[in-house]
PDB file of N, CA and C in Angstrom:
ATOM      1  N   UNK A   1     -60.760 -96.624 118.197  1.00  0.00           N
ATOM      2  CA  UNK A   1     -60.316 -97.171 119.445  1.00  0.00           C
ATOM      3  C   UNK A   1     -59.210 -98.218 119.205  1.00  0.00           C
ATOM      4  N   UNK A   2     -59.423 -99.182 118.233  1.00  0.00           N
ATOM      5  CA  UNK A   2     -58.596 -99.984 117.484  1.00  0.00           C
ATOM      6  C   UNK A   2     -56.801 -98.849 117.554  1.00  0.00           C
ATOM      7  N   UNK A   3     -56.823 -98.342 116.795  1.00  0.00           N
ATOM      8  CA  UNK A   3     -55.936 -97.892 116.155  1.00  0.00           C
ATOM      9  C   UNK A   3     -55.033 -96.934 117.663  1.00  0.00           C
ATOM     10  N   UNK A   4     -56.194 -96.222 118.469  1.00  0.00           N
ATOM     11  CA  UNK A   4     -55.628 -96.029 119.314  1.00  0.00           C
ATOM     12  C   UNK A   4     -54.906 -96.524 120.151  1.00  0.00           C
ATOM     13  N   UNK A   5     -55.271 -97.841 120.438  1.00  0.00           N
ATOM     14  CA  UNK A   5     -54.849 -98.672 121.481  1.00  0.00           C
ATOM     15  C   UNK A   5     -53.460 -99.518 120.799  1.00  0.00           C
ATOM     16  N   UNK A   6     -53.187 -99.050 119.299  1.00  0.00           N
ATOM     17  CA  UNK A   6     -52.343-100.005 118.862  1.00  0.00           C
ATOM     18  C   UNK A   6     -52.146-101.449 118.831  1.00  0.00           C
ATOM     19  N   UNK A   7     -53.402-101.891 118.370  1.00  0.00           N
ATOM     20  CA  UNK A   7     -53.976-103.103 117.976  1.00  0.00           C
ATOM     21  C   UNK A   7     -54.381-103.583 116.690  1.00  0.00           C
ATOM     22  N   UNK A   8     -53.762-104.745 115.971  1.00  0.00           N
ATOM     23  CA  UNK A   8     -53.714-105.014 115.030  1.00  0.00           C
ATOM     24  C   UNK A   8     -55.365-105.478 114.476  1.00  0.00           C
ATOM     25  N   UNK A   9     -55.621-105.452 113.347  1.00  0.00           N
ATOM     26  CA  UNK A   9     -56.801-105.898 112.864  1.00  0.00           C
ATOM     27  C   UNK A   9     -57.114-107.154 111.760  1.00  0.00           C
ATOM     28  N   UNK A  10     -58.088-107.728 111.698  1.00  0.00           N
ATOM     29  CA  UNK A  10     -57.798-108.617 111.049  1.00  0.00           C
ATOM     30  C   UNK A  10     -59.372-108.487 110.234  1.00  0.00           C
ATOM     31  N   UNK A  11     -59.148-108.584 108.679  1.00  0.00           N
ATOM     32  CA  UNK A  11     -60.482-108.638 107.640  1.00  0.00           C
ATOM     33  C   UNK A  11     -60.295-110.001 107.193  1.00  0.00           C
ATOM     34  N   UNK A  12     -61.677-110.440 106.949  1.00  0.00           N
ATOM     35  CA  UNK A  12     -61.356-111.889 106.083  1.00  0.00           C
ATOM     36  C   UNK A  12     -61.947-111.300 105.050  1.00  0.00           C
ATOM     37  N   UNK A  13     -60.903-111.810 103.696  1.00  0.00           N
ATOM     38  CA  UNK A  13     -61.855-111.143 102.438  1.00  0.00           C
ATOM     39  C   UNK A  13     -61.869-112.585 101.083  1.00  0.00           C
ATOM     40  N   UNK A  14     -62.477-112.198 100.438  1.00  0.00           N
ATOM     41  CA  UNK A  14     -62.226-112.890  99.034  1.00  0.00           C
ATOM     42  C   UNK A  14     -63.571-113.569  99.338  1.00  0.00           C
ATOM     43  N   UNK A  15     -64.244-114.636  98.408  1.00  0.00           N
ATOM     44  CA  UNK A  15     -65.137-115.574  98.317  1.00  0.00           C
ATOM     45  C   UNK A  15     -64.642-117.193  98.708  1.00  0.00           C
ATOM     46  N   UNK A  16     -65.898-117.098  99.981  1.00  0.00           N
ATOM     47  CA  UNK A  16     -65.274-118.624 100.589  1.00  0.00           C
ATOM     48  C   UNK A  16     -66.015-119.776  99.909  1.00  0.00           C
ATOM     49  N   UNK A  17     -67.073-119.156  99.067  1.00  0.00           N
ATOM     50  CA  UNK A  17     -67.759-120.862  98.222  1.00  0.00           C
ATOM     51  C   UNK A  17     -69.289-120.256  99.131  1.00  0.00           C
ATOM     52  N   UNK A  18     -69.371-119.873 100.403  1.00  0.00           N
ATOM     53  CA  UNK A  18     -70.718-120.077 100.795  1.00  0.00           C
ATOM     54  C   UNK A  18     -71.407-119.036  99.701  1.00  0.00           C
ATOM     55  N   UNK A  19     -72.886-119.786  99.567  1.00  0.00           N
ATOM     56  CA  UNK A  19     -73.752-118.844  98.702  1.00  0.00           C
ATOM     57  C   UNK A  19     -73.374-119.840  96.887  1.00  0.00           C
ATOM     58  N   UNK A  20     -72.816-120.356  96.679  1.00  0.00           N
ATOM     59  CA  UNK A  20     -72.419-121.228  95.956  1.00  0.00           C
ATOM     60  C   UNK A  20     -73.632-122.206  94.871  1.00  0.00           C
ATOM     61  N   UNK A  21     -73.703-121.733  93.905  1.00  0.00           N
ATOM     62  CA  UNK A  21     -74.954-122.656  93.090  1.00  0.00           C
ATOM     63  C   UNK A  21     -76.132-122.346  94.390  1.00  0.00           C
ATOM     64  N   UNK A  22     -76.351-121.654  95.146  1.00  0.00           N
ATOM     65  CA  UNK A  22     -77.829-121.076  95.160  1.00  0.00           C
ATOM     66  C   UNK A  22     -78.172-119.973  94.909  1.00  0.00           C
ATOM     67  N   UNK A  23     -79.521-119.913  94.386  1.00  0.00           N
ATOM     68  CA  UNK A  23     -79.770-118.784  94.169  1.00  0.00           C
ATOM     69  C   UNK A  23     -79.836-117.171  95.232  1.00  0.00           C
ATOM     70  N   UNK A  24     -79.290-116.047  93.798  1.00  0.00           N
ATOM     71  CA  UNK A  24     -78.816-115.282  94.657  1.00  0.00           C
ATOM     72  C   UNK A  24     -77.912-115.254  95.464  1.00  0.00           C
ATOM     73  N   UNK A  25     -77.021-116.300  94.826  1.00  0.00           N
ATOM     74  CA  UNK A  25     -75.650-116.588  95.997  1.00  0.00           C
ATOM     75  C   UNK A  25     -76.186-116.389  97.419  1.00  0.00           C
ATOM     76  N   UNK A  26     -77.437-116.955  97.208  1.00  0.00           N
ATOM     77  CA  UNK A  26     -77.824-116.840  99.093  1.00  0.00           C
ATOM     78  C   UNK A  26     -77.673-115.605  99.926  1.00  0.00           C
ATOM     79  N   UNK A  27     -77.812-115.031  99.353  1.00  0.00           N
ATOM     80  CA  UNK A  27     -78.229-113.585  99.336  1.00  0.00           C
ATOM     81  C   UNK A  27     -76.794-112.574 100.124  1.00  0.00           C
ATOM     82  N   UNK A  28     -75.635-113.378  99.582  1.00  0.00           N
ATOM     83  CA  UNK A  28     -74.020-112.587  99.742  1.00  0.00           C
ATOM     84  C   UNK A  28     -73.817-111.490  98.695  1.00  0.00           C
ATOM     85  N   UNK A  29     -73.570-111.196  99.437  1.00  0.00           N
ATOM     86  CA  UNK A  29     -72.719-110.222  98.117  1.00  0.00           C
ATOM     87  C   UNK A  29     -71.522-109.860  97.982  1.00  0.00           C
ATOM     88  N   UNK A  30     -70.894-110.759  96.875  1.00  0.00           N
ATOM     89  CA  UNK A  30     -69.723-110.638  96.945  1.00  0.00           C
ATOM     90  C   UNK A  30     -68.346-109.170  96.603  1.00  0.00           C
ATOM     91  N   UNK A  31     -69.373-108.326  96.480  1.00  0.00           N
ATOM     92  CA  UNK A  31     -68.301-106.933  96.490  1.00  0.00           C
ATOM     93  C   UNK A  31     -67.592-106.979  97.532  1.00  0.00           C
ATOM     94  N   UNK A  32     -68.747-106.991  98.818  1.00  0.00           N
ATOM     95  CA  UNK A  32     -67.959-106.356 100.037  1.00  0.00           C
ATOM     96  C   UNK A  32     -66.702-107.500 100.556  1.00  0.00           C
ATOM     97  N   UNK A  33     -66.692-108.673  99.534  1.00  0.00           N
ATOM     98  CA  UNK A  33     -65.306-109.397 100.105  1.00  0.00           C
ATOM     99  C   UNK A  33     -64.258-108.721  99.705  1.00  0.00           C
ATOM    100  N   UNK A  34     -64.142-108.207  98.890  1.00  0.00           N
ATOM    101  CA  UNK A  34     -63.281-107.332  97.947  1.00  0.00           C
ATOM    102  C   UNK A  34     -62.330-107.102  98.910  1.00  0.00           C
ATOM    103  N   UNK A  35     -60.535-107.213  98.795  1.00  0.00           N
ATOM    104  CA  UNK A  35     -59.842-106.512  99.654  1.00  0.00           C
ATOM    105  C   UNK A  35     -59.439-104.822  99.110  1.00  0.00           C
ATOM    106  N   UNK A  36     -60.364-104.811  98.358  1.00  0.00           N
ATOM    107  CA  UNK A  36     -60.104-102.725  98.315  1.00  0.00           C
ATOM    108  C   UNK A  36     -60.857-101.886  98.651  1.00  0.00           C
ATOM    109  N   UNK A  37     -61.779-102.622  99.538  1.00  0.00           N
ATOM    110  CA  UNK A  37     -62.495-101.828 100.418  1.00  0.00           C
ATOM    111  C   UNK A  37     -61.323-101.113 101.550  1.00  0.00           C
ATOM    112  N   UNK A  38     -60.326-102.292 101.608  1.00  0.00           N
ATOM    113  CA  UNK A  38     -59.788-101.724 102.819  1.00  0.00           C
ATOM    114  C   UNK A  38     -58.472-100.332 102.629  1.00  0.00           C
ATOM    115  N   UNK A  39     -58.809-100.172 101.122  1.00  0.00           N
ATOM    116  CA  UNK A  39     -57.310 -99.073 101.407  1.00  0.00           C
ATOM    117  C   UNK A  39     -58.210 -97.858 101.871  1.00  0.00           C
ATOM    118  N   UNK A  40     -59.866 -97.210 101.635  1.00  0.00           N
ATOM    119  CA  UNK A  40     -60.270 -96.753 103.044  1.00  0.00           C
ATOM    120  C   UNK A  40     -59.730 -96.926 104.187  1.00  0.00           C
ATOM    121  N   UNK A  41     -59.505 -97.650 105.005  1.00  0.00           N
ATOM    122  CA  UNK A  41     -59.519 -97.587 106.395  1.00  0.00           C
ATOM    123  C   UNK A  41     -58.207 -97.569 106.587  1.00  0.00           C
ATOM    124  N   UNK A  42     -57.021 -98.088 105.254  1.00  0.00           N
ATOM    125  CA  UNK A  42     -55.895 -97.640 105.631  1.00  0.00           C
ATOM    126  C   UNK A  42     -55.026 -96.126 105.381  1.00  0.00           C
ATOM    127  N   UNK A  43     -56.385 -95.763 104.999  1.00  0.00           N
ATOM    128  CA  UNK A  43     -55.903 -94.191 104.673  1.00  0.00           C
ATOM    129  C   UNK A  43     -56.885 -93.696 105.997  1.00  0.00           C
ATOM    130  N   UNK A  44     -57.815 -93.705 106.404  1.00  0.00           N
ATOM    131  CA  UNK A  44     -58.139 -92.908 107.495  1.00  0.00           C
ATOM    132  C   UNK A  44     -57.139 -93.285 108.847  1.00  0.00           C
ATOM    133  N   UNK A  45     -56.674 -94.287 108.783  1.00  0.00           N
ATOM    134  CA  UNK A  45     -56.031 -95.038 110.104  1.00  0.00           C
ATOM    135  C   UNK A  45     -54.141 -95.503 109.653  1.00  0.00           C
ATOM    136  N   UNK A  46     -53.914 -94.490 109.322  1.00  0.00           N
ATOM    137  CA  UNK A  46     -52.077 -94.884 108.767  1.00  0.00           C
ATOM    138  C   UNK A  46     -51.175 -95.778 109.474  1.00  0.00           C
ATOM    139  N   UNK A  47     -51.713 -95.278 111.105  1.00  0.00           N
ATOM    140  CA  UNK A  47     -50.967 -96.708 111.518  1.00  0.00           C
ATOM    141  C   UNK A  47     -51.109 -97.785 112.002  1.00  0.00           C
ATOM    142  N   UNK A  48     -52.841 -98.102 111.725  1.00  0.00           N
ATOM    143  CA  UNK A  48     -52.772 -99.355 112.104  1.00  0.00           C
ATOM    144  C   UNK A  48     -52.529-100.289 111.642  1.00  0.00           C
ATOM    145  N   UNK A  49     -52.240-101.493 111.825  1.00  0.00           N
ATOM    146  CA  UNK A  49     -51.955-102.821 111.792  1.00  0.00           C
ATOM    147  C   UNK A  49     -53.253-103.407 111.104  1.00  0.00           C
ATOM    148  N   UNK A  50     -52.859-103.961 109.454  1.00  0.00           N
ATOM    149  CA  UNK A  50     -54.279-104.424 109.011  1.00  0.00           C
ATOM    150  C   UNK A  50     -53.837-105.714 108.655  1.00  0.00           C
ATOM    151  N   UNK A  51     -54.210-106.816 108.865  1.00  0.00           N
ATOM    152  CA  UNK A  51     -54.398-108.280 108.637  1.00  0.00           C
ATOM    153  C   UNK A  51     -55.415-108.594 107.518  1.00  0.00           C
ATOM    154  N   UNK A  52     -54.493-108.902 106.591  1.00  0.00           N
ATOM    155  CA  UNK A  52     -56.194-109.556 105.141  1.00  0.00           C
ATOM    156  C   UNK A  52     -55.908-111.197 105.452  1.00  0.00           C
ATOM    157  N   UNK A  53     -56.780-111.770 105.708  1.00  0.00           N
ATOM    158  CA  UNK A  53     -57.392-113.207 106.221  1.00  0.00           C
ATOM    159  C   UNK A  53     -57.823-113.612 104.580  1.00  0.00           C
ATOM    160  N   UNK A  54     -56.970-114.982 104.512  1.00  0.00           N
ATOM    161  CA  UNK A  54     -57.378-115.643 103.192  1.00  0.00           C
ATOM    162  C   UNK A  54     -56.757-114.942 102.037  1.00  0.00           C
ATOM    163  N   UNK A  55     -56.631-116.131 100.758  1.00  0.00           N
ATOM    164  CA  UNK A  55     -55.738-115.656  99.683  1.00  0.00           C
ATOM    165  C   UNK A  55     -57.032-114.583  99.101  1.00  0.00           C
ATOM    166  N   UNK A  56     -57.417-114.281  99.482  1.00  0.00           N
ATOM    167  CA  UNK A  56     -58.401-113.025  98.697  1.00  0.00           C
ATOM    168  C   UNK A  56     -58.968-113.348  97.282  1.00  0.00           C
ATOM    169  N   UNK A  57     -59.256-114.703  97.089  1.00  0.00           N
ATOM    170  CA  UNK A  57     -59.706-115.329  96.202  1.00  0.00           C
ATOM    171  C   UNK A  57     -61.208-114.528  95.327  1.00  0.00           C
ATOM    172  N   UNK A  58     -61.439-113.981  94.317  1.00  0.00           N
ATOM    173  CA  UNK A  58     -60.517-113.999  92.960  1.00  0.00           C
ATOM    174  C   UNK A  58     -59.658-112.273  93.237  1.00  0.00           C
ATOM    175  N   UNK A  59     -59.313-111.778  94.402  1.00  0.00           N
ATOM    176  CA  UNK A  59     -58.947-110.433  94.160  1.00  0.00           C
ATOM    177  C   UNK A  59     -57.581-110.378  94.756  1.00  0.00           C
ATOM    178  N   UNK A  60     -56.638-112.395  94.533  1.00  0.00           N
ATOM    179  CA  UNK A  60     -55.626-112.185  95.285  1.00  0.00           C
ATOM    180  C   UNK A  60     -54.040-111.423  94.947  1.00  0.00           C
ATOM    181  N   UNK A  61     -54.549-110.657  93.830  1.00  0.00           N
ATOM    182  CA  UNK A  61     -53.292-109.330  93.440  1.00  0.00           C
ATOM    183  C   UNK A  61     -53.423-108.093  93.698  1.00  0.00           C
ATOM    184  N   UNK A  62     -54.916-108.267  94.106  1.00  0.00           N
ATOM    185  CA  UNK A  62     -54.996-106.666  95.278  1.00  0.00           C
ATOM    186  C   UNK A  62     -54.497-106.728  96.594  1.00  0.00           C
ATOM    187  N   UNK A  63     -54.922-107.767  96.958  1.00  0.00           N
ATOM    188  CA  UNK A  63     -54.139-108.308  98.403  1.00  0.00           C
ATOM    189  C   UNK A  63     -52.469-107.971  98.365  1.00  0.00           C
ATOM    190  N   UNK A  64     -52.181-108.675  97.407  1.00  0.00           N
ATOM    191  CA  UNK A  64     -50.969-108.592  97.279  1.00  0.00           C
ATOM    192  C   UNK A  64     -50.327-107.709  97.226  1.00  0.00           C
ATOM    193  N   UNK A  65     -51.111-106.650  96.573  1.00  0.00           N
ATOM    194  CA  UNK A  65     -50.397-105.458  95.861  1.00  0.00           C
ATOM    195  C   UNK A  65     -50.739-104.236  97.593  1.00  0.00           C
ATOM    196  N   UNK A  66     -51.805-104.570  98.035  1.00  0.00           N
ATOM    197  CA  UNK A  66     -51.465-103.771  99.517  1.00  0.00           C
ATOM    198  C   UNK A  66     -49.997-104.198 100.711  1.00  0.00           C
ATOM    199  N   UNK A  67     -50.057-105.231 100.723  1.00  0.00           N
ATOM    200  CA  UNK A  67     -49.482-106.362 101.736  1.00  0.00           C
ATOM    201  C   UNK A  67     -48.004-105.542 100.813  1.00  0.00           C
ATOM    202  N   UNK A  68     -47.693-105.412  99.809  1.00  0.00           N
ATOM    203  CA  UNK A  68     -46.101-105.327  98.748  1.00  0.00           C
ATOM    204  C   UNK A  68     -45.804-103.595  99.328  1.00  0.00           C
ATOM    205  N   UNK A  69     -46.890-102.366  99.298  1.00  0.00           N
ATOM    206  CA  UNK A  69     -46.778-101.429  99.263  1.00  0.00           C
ATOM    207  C   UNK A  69     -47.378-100.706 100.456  1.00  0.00           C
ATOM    208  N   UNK A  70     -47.373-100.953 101.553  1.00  0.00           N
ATOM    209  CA  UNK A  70     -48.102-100.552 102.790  1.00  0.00           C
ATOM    210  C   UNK A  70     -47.408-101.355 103.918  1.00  0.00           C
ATOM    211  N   UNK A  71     -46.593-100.724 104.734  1.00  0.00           N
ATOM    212  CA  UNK A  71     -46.325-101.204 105.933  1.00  0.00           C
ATOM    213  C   UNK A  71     -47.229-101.455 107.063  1.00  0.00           C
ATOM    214  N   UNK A  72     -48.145-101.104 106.817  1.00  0.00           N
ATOM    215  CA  UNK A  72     -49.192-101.846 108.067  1.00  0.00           C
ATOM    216  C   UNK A  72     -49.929-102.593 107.382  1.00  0.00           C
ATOM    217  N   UNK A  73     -49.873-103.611 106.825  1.00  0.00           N
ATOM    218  CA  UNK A  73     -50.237-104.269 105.782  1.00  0.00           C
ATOM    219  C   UNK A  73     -49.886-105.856 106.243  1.00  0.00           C
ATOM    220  N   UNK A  74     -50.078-107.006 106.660  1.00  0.00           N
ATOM    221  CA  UNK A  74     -49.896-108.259 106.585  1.00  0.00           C
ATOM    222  C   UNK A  74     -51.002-109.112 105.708  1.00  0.00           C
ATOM    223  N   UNK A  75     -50.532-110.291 105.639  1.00  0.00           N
ATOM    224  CA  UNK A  75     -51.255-111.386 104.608  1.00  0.00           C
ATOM    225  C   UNK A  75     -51.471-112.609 105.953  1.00  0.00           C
ATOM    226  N   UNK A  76     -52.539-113.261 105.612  1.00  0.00           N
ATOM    227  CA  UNK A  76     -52.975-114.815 106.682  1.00  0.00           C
ATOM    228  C   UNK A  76     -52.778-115.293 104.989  1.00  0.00           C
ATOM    229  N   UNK A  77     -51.676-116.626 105.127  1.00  0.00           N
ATOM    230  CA  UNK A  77     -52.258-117.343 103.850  1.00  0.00           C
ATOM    231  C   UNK A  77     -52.589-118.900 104.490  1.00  0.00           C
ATOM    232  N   UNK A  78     -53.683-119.395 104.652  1.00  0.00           N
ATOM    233  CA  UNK A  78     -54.091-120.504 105.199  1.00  0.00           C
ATOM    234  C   UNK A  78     -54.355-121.538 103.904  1.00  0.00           C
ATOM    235  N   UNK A  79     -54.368-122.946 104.482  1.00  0.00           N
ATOM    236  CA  UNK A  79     -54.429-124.175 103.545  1.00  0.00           C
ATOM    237  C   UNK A  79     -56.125-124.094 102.911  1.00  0.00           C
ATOM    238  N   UNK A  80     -56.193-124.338 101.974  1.00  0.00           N
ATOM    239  CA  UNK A  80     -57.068-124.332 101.035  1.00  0.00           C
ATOM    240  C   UNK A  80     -57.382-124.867  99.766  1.00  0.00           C
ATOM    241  N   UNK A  81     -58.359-124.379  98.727  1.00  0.00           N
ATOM    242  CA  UNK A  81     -58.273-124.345  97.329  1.00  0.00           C
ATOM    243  C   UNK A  81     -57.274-124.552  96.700  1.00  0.00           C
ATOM    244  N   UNK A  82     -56.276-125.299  96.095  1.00  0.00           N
ATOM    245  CA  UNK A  82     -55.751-124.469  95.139  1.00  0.00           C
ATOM    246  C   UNK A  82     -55.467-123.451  93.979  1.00  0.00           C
ATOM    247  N   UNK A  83     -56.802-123.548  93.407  1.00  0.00           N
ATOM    248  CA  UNK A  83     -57.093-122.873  92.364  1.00  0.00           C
ATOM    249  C   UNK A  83     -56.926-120.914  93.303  1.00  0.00           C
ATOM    250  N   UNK A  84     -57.054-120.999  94.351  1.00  0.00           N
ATOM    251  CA  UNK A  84     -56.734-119.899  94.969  1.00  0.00           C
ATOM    252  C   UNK A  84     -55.591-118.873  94.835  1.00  0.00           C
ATOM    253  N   UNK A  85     -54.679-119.964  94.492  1.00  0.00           N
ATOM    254  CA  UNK A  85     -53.175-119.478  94.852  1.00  0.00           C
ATOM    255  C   UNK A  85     -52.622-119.617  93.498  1.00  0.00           C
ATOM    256  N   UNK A  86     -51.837-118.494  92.725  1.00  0.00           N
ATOM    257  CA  UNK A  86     -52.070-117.989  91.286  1.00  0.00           C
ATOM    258  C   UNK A  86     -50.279-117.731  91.464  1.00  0.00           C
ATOM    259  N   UNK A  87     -49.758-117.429  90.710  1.00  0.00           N
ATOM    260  CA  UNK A  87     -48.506-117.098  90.114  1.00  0.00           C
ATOM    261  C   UNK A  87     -47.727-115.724  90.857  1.00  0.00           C
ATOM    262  N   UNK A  88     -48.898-115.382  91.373  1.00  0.00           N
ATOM    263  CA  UNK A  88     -48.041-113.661  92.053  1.00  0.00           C
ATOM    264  C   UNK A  88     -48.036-114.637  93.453  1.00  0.00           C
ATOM    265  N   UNK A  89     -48.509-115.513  93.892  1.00  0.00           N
ATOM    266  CA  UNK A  89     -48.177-115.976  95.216  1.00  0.00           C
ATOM    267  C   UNK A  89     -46.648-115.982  95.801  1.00  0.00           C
ATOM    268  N   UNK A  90     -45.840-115.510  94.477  1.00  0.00           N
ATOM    269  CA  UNK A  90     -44.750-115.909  94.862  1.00  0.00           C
ATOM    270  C   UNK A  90     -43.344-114.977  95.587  1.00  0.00           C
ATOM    271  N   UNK A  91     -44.420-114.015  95.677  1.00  0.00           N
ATOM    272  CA  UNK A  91     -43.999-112.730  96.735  1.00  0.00           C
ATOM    273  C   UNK A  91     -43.698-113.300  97.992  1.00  0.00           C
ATOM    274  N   UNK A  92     -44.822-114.438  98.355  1.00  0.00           N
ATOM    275  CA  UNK A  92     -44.354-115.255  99.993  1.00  0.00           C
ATOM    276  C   UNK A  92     -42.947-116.037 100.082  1.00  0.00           C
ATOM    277  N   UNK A  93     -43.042-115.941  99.291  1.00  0.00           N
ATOM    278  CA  UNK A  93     -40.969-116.773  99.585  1.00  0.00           C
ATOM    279  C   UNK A  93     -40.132-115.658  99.314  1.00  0.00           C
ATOM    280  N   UNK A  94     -40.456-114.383  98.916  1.00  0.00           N
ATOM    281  CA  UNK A  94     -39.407-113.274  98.674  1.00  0.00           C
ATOM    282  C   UNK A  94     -39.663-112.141  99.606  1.00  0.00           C
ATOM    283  N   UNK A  95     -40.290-111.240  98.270  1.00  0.00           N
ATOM    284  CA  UNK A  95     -40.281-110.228  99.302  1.00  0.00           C
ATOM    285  C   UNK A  95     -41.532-110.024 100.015  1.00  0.00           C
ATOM    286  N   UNK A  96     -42.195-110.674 100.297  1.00  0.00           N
ATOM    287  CA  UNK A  96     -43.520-110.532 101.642  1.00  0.00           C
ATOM    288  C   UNK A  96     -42.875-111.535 102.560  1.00  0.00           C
ATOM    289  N   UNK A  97     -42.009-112.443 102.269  1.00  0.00           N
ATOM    290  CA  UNK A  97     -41.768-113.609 103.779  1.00  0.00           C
ATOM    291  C   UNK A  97     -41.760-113.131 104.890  1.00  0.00           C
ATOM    292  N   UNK A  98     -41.651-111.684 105.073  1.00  0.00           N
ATOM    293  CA  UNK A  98     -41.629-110.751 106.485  1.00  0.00           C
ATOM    294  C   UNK A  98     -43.134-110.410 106.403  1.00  0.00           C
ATOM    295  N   UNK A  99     -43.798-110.433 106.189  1.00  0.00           N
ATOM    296  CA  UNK A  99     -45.411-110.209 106.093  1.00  0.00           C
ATOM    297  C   UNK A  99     -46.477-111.357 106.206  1.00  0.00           C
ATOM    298  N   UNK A 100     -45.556-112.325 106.089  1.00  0.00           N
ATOM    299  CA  UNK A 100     -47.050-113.258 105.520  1.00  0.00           C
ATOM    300  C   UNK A 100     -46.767-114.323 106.996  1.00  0.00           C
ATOM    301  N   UNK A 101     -48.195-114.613 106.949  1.00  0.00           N
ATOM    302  CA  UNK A 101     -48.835-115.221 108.616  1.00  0.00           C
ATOM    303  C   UNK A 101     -49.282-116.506 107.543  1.00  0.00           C
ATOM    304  N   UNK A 102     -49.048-118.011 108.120  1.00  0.00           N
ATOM    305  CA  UNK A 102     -49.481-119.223 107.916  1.00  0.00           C
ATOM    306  C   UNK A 102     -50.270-119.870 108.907  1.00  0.00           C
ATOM    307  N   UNK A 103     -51.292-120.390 108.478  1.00  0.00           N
ATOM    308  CA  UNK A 103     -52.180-120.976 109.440  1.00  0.00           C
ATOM    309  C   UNK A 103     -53.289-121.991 108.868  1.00  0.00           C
ATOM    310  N   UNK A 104     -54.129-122.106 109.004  1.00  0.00           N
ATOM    311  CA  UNK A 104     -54.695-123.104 109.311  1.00  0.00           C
ATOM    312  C   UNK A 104     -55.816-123.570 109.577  1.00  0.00           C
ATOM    313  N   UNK A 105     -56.769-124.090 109.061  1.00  0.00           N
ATOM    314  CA  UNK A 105     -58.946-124.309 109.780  1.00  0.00           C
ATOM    315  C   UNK A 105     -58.987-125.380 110.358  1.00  0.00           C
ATOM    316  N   UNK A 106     -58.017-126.330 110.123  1.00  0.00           N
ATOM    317  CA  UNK A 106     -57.818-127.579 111.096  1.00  0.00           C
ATOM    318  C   UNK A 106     -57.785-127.574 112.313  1.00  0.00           C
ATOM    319  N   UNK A 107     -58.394-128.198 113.473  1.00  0.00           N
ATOM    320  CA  UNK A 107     -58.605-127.896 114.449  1.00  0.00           C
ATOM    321  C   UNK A 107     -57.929-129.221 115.594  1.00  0.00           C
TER     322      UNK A 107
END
């Protein structure tokens, strides 16, 4: 219905800290943050509009590497961690600056 209506989507992926030094990471599981779950849905759905939410922390060169090679592909890179933001970040001042969304948890 998404895709029909030509409506963009938005995943939040990577590890946000919750589940953190408790046990069982509090019962997360961190696969499904993974952003390569989503080249599924960008192969069943070619043209929709996919939004990855967050530097995709520790999987942020898969992110990258969709967002670099997929036109329905955008990046959210919001203020955070630093330890988040790694050396390939530097696609956002080149060639992703047409892709990449800045924002923000500050309210």
């Amino acid at each position: 219905m998404i895709a029909e209506h030509k409506l963009p989507v938005i995943f939040h992926s990577g590890h946000s800290g919750i589940g953190t030094g408790m046990r069982g990471g509090g019962g997360l599981r961190l696969k499904y943050s993974s952003p390569m779950h989503l080249d599924d849905i960008a192969v069943d759905f070619p043209d929709m509009t996919i939004i990855i939410a967050h530097p995709s922390w520790p999987w942020q060169d898969e992110a990258l590497w969709f967002t670099c090679t997929s036109p329905m592909f955008s990046l959210i890179c919001r203020a955070g961690r630093r330890s988040a933001f790694r050396p390939s970040w530097q696609y956002a001042n080149g060639q992703l600056k047409h892709k990449m969304l800045f924002g923000s948890d500050f309210l």
